[in-house]
C-alpha atoms as a PDB file:
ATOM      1  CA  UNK A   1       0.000   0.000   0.000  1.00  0.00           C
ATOM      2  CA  UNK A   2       1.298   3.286  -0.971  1.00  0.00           C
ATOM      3  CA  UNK A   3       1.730   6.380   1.302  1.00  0.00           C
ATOM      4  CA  UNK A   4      -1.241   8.047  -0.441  1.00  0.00           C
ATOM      5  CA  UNK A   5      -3.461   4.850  -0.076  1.00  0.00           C
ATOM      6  CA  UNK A   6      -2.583   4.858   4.031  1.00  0.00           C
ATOM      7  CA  UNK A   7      -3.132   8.949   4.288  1.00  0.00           C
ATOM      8  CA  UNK A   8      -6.460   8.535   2.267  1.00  0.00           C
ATOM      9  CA  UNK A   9      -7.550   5.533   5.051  1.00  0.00           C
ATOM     10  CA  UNK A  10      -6.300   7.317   7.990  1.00  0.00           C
ATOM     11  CA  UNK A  11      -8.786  10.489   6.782  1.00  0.00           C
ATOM     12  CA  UNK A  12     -11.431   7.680   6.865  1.00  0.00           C
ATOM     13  CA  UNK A  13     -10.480   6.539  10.511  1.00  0.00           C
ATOM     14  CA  UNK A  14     -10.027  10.152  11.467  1.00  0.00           C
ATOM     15  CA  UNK A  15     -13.316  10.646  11.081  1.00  0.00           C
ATOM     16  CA  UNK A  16     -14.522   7.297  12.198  1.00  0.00           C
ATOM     17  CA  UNK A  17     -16.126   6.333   9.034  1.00  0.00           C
ATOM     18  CA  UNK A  18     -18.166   2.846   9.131  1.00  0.00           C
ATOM     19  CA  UNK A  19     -18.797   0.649   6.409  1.00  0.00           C
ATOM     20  CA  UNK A  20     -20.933   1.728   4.024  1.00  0.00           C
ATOM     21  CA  UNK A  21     -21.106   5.428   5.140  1.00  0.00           C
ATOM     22  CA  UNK A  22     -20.074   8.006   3.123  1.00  0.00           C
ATOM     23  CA  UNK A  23     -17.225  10.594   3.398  1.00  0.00           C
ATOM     24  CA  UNK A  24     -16.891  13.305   1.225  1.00  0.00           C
ATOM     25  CA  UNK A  25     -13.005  13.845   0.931  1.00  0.00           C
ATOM     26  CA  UNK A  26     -10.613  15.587  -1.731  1.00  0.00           C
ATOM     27  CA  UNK A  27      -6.614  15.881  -2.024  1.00  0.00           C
ATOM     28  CA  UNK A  28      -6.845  18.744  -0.101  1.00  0.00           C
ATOM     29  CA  UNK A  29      -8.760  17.340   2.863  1.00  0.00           C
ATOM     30  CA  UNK A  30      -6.117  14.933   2.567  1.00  0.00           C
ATOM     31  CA  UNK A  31      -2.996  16.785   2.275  1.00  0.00           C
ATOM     32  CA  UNK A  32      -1.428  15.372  -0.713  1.00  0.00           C
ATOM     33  CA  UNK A  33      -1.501  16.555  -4.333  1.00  0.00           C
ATOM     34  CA  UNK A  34      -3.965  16.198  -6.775  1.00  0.00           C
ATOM     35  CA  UNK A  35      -1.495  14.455  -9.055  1.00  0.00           C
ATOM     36  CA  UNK A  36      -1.116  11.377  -6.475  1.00  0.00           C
ATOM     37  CA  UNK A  37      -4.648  10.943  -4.756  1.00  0.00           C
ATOM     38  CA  UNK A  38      -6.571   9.855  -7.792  1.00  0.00           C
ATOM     39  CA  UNK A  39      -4.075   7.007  -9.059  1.00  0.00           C
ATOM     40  CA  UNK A  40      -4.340   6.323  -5.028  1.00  0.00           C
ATOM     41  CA  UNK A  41      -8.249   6.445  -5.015  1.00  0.00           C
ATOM     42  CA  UNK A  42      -8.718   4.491  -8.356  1.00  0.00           C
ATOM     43  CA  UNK A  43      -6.036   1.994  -6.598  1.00  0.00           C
ATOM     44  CA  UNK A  44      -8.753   1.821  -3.724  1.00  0.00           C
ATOM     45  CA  UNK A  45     -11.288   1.015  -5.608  1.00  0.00           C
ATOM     46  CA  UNK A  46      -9.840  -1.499  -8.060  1.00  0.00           C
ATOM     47  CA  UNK A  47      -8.767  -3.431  -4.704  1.00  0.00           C
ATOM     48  CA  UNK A  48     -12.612  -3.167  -3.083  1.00  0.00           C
ATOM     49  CA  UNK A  49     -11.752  -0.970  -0.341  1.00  0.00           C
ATOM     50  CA  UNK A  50     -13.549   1.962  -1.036  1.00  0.00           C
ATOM     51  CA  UNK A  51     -16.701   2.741  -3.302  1.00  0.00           C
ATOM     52  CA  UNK A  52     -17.264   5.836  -5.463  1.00  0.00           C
ATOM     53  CA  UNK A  53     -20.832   7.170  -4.470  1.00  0.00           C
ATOM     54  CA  UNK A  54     -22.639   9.173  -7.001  1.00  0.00           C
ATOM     55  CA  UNK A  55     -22.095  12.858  -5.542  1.00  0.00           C
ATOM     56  CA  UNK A  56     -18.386  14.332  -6.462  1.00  0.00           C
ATOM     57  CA  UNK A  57     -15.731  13.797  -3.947  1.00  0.00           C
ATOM     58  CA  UNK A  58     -18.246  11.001  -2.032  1.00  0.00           C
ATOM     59  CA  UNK A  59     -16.917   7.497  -0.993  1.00  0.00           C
ATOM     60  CA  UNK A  60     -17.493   5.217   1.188  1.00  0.00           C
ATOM     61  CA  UNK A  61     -15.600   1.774   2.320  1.00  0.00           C
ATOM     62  CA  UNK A  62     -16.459  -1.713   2.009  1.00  0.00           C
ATOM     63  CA  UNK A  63     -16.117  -3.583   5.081  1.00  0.00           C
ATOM     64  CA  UNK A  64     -12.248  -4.861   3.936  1.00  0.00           C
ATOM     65  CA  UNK A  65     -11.364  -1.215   3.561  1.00  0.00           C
ATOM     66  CA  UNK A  66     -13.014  -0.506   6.994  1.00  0.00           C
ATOM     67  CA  UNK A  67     -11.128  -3.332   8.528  1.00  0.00           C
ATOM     68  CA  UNK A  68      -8.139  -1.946   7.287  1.00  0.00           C
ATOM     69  CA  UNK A  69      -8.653   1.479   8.406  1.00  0.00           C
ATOM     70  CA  UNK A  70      -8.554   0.186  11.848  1.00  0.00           C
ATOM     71  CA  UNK A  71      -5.831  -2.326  11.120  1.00  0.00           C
ATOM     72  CA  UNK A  72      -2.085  -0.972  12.782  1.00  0.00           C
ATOM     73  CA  UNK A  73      -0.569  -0.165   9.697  1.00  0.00           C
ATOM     74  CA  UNK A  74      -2.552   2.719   8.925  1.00  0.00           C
ATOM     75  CA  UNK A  75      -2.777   4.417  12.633  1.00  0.00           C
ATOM     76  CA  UNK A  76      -1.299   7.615  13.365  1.00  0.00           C
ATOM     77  CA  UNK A  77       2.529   7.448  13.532  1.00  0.00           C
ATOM     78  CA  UNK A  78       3.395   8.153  17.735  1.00  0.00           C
ATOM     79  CA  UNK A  79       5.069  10.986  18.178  1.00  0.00           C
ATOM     80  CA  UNK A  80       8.459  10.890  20.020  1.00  0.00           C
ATOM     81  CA  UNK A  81       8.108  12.290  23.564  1.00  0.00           C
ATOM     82  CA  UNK A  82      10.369  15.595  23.429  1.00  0.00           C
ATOM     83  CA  UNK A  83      13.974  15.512  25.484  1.00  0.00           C
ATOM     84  CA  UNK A  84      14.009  17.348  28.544  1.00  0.00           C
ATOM     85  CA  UNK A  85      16.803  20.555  28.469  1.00  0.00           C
ATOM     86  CA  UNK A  86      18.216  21.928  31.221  1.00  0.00           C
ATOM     87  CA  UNK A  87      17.354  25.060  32.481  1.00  0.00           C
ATOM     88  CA  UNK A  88      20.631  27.459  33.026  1.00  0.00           C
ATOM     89  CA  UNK A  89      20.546  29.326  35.672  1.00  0.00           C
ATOM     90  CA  UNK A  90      21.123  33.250  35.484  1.00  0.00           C
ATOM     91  CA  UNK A  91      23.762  34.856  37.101  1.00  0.00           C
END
């Protein structure tokens, strides 16, 4: 799965999209370019994760593509907790 395919997923988990409900989304909801989210998207739907609905910019996921919303590989990266400094004292 490519970078785009997980972003596009993680949009659908952000927003705790079921199966079967529809989420109107576009590269820019996404944050990635237009040239890259609709070879992603038609990726998606060749695969039977997601459906095209009939308004623009609606889809929706099958219950594979829901399943793998949820799955580990497409959560949220952890961020790294920060390294203390030390405060310096004024003189």
């Amino acid at each position: 799965m490519t970078a785009t395919e997980v972003t596009i997923l993680r949009f659908f988990r952000r927003f705790q999209v079921g199966p079967a409900e529809m989420l109107f989304l576009n590269s820019a909801d996404c944050k990635v370019g237009a040239s890259s989210f609709t070879p992603a998207m038609r990726r998606l739907i060749e695969k039977g994760i997601v459906v095209k609905e009939r308004p623009d910019q609606a889809y929706s996921l099958t219950y594979e593509g829901y399943r793998l919303s949820r799955s580990e590989s497409v959560q949220e990266p952890v961020a790294k907790p920060r390294a203390k400094r030390k405060l310096q004292r004024q003189k």
